[in-house]
N, C-alpha and C. Protein backbone atom coordinates (compact mmCIF):
# COMPACT_ATOMS: atom_id res chain seq x y z
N UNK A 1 -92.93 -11.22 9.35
CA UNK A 1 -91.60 -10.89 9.79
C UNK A 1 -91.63 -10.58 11.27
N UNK A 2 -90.16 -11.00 11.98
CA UNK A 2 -90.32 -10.49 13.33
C UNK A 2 -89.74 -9.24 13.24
N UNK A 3 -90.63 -8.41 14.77
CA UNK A 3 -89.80 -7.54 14.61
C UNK A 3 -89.15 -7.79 16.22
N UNK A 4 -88.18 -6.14 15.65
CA UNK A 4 -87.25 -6.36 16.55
C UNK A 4 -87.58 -5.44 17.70
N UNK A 5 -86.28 -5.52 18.79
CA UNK A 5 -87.27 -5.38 19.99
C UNK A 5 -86.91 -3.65 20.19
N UNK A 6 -88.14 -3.30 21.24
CA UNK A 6 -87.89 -1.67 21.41
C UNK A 6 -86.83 -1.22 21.62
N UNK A 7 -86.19 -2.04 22.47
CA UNK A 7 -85.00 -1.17 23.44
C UNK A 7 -84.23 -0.87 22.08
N UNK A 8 -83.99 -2.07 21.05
CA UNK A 8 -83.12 -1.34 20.56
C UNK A 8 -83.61 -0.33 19.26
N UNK A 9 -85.09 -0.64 19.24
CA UNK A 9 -85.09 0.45 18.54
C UNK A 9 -84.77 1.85 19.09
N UNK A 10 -85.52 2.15 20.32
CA UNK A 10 -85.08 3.59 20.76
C UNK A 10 -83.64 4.00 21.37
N UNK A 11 -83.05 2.94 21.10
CA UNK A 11 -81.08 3.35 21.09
C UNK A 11 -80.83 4.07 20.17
N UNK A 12 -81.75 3.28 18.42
CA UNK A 12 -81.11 3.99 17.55
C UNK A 12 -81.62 5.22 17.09
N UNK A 13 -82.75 5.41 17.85
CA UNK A 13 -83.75 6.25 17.44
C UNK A 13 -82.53 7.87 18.19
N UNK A 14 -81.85 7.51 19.72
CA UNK A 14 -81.29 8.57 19.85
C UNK A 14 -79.87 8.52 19.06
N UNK A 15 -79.11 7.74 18.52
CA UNK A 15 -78.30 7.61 17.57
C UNK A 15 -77.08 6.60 18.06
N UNK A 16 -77.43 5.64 18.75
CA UNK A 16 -76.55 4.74 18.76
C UNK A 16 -76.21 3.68 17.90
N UNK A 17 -74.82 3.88 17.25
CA UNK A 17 -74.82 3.25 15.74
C UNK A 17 -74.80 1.54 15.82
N UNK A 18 -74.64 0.89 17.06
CA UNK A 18 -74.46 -0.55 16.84
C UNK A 18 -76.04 -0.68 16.75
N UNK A 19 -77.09 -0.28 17.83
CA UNK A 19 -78.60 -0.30 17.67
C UNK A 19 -79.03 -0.21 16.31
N UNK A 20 -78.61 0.41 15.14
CA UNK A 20 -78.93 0.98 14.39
C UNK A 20 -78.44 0.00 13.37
N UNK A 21 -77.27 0.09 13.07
CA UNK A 21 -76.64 -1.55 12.86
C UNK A 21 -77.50 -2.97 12.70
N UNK A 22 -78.19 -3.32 14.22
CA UNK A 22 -78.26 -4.39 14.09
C UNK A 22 -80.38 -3.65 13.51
N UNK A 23 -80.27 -3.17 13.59
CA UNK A 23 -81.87 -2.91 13.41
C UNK A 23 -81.57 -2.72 11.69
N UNK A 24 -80.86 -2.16 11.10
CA UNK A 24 -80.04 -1.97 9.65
C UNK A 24 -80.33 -4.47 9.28
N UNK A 25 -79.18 -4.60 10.14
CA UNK A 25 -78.74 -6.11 9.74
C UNK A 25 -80.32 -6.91 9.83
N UNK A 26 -81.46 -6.62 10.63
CA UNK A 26 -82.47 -7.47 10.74
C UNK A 26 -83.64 -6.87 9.82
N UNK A 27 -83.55 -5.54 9.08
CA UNK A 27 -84.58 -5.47 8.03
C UNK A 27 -84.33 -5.02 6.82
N UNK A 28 -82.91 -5.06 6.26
CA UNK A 28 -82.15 -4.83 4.94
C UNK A 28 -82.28 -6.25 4.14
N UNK A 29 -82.36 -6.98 4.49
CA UNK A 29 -82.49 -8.82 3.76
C UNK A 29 -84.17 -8.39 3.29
N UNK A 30 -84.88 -8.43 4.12
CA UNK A 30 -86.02 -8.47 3.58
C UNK A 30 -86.72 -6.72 2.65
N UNK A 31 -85.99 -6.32 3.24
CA UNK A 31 -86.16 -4.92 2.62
C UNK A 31 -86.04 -5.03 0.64
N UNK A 32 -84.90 -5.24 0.84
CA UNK A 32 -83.50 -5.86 -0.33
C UNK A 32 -84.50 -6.50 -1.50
N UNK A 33 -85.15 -7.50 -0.75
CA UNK A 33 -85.90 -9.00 -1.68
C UNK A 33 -87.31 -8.46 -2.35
N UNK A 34 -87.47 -7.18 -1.47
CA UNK A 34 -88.76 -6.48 -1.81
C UNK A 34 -88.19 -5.49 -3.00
N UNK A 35 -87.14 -4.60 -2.61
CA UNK A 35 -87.04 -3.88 -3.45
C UNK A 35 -85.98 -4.08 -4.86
N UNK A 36 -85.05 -5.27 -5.27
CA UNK A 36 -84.64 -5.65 -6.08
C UNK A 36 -85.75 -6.09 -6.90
N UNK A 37 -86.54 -6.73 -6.07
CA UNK A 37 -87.82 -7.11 -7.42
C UNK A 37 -88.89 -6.46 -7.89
N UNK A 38 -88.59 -5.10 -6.71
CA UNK A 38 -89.65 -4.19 -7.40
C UNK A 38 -88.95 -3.40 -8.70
N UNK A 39 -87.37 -3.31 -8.51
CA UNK A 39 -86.77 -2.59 -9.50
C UNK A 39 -86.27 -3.50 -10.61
N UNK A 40 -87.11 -4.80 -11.02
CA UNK A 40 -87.33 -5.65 -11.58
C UNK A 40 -85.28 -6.16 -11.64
N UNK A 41 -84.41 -6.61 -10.71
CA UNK A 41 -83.53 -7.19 -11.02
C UNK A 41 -82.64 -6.03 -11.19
N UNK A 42 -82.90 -5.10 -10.95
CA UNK A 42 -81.28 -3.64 -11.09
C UNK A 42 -80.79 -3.56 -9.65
N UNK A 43 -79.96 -4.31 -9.79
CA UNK A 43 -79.15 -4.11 -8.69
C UNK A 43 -78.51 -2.89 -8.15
N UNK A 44 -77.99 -2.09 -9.38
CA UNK A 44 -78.06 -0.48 -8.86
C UNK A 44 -78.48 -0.01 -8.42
N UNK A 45 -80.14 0.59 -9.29
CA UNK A 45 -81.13 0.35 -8.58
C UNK A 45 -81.21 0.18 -6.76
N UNK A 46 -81.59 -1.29 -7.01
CA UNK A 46 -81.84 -1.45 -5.42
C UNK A 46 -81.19 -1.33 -4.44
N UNK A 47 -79.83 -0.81 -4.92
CA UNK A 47 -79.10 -0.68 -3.68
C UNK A 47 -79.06 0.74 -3.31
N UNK A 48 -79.23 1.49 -4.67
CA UNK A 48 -79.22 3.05 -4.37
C UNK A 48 -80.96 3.26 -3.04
N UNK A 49 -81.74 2.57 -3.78
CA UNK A 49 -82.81 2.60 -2.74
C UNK A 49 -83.17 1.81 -1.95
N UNK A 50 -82.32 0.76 -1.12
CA UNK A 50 -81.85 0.41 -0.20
C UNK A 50 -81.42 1.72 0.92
N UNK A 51 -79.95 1.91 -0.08
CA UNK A 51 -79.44 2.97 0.68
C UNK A 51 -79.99 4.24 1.52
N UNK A 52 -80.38 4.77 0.97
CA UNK A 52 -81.65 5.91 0.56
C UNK A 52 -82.63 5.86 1.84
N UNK A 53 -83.44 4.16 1.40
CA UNK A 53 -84.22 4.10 2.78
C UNK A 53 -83.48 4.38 4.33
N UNK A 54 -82.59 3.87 4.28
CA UNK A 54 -82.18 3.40 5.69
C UNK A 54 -81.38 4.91 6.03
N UNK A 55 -80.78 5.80 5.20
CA UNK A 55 -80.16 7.03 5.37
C UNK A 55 -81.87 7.86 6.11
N UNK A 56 -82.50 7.77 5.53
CA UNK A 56 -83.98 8.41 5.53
C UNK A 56 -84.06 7.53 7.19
N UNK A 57 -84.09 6.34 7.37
CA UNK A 57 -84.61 5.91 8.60
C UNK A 57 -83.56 6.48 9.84
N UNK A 58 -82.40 6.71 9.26
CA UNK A 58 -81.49 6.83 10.65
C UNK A 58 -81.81 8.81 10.92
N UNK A 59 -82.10 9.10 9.99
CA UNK A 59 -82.42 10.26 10.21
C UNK A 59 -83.58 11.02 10.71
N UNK A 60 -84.74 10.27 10.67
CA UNK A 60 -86.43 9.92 10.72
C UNK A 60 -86.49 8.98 12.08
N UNK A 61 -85.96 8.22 12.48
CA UNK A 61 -86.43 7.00 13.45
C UNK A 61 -86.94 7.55 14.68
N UNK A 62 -86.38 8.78 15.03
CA UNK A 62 -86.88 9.20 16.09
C UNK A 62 -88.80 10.08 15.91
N UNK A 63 -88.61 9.66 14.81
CA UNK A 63 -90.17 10.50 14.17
C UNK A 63 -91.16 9.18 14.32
N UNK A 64 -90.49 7.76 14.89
CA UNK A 64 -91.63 6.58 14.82
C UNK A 64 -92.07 6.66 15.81
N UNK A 65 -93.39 6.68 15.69
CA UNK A 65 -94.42 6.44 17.10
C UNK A 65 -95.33 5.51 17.43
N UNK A 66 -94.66 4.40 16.63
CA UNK A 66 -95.18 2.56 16.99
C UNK A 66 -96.99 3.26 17.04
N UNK A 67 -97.40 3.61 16.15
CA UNK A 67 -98.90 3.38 15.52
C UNK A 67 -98.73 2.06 14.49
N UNK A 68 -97.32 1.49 14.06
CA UNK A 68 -98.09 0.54 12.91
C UNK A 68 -96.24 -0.32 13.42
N UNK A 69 -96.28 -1.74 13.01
CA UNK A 69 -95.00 -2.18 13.43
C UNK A 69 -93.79 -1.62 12.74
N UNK A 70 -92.36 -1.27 13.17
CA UNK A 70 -91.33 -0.88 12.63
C UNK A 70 -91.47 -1.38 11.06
N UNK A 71 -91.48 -2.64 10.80
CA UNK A 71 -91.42 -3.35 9.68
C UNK A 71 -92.21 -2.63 8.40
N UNK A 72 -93.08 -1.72 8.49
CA UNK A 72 -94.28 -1.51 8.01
C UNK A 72 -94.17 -0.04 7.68
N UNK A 73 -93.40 0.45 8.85
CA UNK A 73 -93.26 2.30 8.53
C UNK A 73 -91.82 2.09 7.54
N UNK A 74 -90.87 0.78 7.99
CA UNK A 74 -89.83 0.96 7.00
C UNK A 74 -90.11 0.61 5.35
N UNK A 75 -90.63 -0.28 5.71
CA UNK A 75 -91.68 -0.45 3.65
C UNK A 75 -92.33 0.34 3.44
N UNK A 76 -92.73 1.53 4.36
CA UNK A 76 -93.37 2.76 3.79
C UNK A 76 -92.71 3.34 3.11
N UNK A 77 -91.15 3.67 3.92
CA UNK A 77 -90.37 4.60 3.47
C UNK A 77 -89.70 4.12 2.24
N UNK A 78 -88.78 2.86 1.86
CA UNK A 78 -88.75 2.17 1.26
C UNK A 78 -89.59 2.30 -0.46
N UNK A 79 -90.61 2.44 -0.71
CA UNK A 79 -91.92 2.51 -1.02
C UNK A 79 -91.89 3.94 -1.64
N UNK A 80 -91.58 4.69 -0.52
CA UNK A 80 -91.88 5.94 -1.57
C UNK A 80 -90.43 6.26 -1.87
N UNK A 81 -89.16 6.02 -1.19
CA UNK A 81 -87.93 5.90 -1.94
C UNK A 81 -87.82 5.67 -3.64
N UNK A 82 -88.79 4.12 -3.58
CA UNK A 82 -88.54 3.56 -5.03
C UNK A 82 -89.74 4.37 -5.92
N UNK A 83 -90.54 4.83 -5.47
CA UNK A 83 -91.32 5.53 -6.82
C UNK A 83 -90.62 7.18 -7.08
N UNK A 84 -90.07 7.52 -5.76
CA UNK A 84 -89.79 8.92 -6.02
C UNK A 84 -88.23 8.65 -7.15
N UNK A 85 -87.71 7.24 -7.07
CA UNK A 85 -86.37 7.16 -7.84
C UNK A 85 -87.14 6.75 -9.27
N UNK A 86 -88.36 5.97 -9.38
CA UNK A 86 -89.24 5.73 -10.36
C UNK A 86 -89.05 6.46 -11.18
N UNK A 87 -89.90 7.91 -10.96
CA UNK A 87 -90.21 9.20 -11.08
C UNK A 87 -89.12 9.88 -11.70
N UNK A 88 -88.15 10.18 -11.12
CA UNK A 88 -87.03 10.85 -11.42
C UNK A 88 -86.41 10.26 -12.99
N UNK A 89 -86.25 8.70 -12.75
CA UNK A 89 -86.38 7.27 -13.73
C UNK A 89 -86.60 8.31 -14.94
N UNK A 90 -87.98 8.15 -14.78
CA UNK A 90 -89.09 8.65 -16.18
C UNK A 90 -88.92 10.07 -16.55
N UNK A 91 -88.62 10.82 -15.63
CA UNK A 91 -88.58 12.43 -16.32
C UNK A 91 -86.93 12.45 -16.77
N UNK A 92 -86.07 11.80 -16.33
CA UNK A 92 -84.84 11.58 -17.12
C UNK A 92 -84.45 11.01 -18.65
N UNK A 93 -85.82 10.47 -18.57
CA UNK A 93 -85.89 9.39 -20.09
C UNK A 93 -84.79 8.25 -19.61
N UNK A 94 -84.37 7.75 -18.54
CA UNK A 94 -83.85 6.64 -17.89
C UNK A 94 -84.19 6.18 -17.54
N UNK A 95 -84.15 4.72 -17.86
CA UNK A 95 -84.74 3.28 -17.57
C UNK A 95 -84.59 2.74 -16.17
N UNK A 96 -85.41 2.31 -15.81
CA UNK A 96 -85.39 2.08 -14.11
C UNK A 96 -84.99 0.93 -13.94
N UNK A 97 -85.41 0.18 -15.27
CA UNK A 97 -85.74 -1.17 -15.25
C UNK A 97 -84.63 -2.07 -15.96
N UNK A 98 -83.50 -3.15 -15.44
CA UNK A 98 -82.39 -3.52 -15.71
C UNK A 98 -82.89 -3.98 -17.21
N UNK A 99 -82.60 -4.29 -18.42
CA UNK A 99 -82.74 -4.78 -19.93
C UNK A 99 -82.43 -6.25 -19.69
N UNK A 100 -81.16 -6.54 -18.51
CA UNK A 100 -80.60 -7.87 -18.30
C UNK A 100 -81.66 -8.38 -16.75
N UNK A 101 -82.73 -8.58 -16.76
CA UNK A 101 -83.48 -8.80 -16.10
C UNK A 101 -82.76 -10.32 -15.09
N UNK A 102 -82.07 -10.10 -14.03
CA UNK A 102 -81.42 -11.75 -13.01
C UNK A 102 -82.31 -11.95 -12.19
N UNK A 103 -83.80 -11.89 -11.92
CA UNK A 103 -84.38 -11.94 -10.89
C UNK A 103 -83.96 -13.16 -9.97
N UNK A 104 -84.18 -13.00 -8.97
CA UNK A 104 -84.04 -14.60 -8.16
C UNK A 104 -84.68 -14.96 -8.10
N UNK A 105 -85.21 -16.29 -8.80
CA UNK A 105 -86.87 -16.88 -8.22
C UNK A 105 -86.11 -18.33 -7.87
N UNK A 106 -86.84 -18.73 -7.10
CA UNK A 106 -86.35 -20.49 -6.35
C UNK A 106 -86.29 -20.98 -7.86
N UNK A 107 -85.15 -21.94 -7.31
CA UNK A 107 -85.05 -22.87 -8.61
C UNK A 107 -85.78 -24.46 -8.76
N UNK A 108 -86.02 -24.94 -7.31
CA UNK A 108 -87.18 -25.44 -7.17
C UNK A 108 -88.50 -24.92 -7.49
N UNK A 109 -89.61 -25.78 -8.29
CA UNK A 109 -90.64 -25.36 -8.31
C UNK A 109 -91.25 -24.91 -9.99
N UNK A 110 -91.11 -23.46 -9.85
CA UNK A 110 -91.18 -22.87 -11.42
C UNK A 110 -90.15 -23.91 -12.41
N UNK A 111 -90.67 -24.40 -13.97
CA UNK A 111 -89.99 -24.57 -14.61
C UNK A 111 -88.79 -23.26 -15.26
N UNK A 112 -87.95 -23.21 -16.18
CA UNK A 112 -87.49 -22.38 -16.72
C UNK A 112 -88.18 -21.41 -17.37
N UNK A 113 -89.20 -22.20 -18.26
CA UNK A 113 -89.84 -21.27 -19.16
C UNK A 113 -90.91 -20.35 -18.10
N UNK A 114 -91.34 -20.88 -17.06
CA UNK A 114 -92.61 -20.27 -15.77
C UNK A 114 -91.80 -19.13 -15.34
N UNK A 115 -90.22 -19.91 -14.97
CA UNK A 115 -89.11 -18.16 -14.22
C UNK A 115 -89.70 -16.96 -15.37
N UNK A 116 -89.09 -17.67 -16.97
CA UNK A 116 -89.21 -16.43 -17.93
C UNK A 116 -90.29 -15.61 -17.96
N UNK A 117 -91.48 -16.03 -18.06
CA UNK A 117 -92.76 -15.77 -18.20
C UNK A 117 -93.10 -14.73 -16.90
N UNK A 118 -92.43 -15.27 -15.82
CA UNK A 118 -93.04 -13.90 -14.35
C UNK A 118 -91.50 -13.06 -14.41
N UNK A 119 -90.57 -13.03 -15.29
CA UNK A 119 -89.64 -12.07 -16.14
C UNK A 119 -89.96 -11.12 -16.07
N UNK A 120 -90.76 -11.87 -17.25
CA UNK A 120 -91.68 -11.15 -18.40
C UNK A 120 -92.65 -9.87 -17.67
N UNK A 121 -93.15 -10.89 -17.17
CA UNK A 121 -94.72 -10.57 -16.50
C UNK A 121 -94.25 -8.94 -15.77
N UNK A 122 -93.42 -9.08 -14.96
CA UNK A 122 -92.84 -8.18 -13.94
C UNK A 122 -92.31 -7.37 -14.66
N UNK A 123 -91.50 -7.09 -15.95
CA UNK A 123 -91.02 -6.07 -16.67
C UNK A 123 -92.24 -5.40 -17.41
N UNK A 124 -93.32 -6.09 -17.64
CA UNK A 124 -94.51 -5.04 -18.18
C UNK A 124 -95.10 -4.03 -16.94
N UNK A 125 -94.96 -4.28 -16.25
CA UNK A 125 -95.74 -3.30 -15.24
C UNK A 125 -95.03 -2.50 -14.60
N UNK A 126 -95.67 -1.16 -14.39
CA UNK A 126 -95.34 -0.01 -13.77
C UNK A 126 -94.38 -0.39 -12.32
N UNK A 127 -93.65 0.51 -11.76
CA UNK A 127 -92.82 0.19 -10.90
C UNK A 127 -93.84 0.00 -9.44
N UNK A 128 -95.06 0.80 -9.30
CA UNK A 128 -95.63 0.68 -8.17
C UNK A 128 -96.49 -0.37 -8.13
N UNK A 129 -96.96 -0.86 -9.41
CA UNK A 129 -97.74 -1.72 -9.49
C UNK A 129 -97.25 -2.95 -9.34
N UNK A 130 -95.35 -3.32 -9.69
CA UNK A 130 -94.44 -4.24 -9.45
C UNK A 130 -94.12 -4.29 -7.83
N UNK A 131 -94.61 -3.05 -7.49
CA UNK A 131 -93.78 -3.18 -5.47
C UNK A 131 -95.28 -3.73 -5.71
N UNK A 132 -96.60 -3.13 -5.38
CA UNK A 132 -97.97 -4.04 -4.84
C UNK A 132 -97.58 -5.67 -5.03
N UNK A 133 -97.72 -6.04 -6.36
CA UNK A 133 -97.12 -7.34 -6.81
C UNK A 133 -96.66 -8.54 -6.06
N UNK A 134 -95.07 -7.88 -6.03
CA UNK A 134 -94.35 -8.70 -5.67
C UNK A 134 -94.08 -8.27 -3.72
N UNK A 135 -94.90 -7.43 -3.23
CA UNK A 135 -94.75 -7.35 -1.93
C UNK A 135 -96.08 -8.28 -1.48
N UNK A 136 -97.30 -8.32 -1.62
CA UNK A 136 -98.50 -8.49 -1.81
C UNK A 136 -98.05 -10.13 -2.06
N UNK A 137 -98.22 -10.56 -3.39
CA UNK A 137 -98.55 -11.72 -3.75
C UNK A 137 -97.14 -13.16 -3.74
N UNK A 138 -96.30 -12.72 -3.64
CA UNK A 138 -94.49 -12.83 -3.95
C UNK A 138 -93.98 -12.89 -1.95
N UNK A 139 -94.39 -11.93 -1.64
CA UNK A 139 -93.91 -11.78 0.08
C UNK A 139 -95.27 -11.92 0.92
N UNK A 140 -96.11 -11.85 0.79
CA UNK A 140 -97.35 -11.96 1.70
C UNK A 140 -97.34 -11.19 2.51
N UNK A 141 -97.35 -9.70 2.36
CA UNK A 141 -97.55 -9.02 2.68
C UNK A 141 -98.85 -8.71 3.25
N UNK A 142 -99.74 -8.26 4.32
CA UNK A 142 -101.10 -8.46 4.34
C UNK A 142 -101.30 -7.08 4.20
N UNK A 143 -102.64 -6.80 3.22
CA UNK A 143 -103.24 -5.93 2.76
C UNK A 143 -103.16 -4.48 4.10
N UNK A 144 -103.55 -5.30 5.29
CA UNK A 144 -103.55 -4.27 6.39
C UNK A 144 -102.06 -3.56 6.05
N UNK A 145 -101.31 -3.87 6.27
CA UNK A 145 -99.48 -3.03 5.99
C UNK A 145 -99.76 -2.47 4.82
N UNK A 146 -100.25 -3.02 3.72
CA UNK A 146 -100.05 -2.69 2.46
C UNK A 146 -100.87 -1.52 2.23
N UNK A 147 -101.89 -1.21 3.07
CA UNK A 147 -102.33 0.24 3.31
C UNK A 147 -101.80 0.87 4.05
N UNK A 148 -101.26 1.06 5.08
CA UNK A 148 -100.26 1.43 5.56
C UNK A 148 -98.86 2.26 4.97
N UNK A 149 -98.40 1.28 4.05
CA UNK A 149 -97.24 1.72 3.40
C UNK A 149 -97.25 2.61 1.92
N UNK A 150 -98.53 1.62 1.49
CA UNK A 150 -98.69 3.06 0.45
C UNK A 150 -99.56 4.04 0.03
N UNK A 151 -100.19 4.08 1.20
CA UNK A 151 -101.35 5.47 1.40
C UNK A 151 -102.90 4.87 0.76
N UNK A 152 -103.20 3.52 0.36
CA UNK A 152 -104.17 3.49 -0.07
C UNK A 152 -105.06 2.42 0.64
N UNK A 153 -106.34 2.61 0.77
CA UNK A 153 -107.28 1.85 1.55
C UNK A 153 -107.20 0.48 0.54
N UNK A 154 -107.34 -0.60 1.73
CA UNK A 154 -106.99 -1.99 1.29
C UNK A 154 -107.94 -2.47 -0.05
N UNK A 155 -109.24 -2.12 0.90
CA UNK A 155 -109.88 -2.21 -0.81
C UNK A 155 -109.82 -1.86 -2.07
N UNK A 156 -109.18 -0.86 -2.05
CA UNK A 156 -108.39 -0.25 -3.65
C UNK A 156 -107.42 -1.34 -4.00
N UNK A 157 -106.77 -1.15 -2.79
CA UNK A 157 -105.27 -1.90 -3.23
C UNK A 157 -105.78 -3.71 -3.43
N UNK A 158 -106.84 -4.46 -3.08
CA UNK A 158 -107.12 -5.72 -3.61
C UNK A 158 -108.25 -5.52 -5.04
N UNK A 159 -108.46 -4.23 -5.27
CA UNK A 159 -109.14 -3.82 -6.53
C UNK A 159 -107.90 -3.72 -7.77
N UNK A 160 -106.66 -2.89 -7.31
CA UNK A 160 -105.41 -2.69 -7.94
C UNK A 160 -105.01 -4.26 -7.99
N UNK A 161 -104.84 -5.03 -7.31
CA UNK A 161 -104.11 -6.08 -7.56
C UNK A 161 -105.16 -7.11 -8.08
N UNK A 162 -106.41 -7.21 -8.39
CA UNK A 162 -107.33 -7.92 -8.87
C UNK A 162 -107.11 -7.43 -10.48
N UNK A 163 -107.26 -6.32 -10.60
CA UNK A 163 -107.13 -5.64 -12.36
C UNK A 163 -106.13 -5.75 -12.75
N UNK A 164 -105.00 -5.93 -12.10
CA UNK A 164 -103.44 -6.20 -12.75
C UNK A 164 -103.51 -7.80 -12.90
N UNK A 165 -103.57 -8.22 -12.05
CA UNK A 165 -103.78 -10.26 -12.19
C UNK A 165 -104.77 -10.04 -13.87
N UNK A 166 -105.82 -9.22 -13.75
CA UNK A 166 -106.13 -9.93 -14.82
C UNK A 166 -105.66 -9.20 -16.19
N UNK A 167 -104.80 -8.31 -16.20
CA UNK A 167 -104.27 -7.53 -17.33
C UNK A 167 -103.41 -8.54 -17.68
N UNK A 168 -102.64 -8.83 -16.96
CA UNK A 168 -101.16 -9.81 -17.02
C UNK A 168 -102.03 -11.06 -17.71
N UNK A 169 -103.36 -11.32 -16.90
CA UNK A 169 -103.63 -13.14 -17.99
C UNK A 169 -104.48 -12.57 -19.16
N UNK A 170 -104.78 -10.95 -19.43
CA UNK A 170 -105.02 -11.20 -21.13
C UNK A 170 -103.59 -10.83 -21.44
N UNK A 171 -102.51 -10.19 -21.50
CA UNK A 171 -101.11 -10.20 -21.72
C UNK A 171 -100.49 -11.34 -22.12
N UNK A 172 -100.75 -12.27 -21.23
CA UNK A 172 -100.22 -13.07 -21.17
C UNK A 172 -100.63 -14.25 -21.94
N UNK A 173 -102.08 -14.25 -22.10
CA UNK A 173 -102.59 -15.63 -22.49
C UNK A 173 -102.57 -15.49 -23.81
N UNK A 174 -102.65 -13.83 -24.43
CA UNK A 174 -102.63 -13.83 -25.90
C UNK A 174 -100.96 -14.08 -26.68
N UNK A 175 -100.15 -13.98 -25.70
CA UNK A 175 -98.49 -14.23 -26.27
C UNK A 175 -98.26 -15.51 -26.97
């Protein structure tokens, strides 16, 4: 992803709302694609933690100190938005996870039954293990960010995403 440029980050960082706006308009699309599919297709969901993030960033931005790219502290925040709504999810006995699963996957490419099957795949797993997932393997995310954003050294996190690949193909291969 590109990012965007300083000046306007530190407009919005002192609170100028068009800066903020267009820094809002250039990382909410990709934000969005990450976190609808981490909340496996709940559009509620993702918009409440959409929202959430970016309330958290306009309030926080002046706390960035370009150690890691904008893009990267905002999927942090993002990130722990959706597990702390996870969380809340589970001690409510409320489902995080839509029942009417619409994911968007290209309609080129995957057959029908392949869409169903990474459905599938994506409604068995934990919500953090669905952001690694589908940020990681789905967005190409590189491991470097991906430690970054969710507190864990890369080698865990290609250990985490090596043991889930293969949970999903005995899951999967025995269906």
């Amino acid at each position: 992803m590109t990012e965007i440029d300083t000046i306007t980050i530190e407009r919005a960082a002192k609170g100028d709302d068009k800066a903020f706006r267009k820094l809002y308009d250039h990382y909410a699309p990709f934000v969005w694609k990450v976190i609808y599919r981490t909340t496996n297709g709940n559009k509620d969901a993702a918009a409440d933690i959409l929202q959430d993030t970016f309330i958290r960033l306009n309030s926080s931005l002046k706390k960035f100190r370009h150690d890691s790219a904008l893009s990267t502290w905002i999927y942090r925040v993002a990130f722990n938005v959706a597990m702390t709504q996870a969380e809340k999810s589970r001690n409510n006995g409320a489902r995080h996870v839509s029942d009417d699963v619409t994911m968007e996957l290209p309609a080129s490419g995957p057959t029908a039954e392949e869409r169903m099957i990474a459905k599938e795949i994506l409604k068995s797993v934990a919500p953090d293990e669905r952001f690694l997932l589908v940020a990681r393997e789905v967005e190409g995310i590189p491991f470097e960010e991906l430690e970054i954003i969710t507190g864990k050294n890369s080698g865990a996190l290609r250990t985490a995403i090596h043991r889930l690949k293969e949970k999903i193909r005995k899951e999967f291969s025995n269906a």
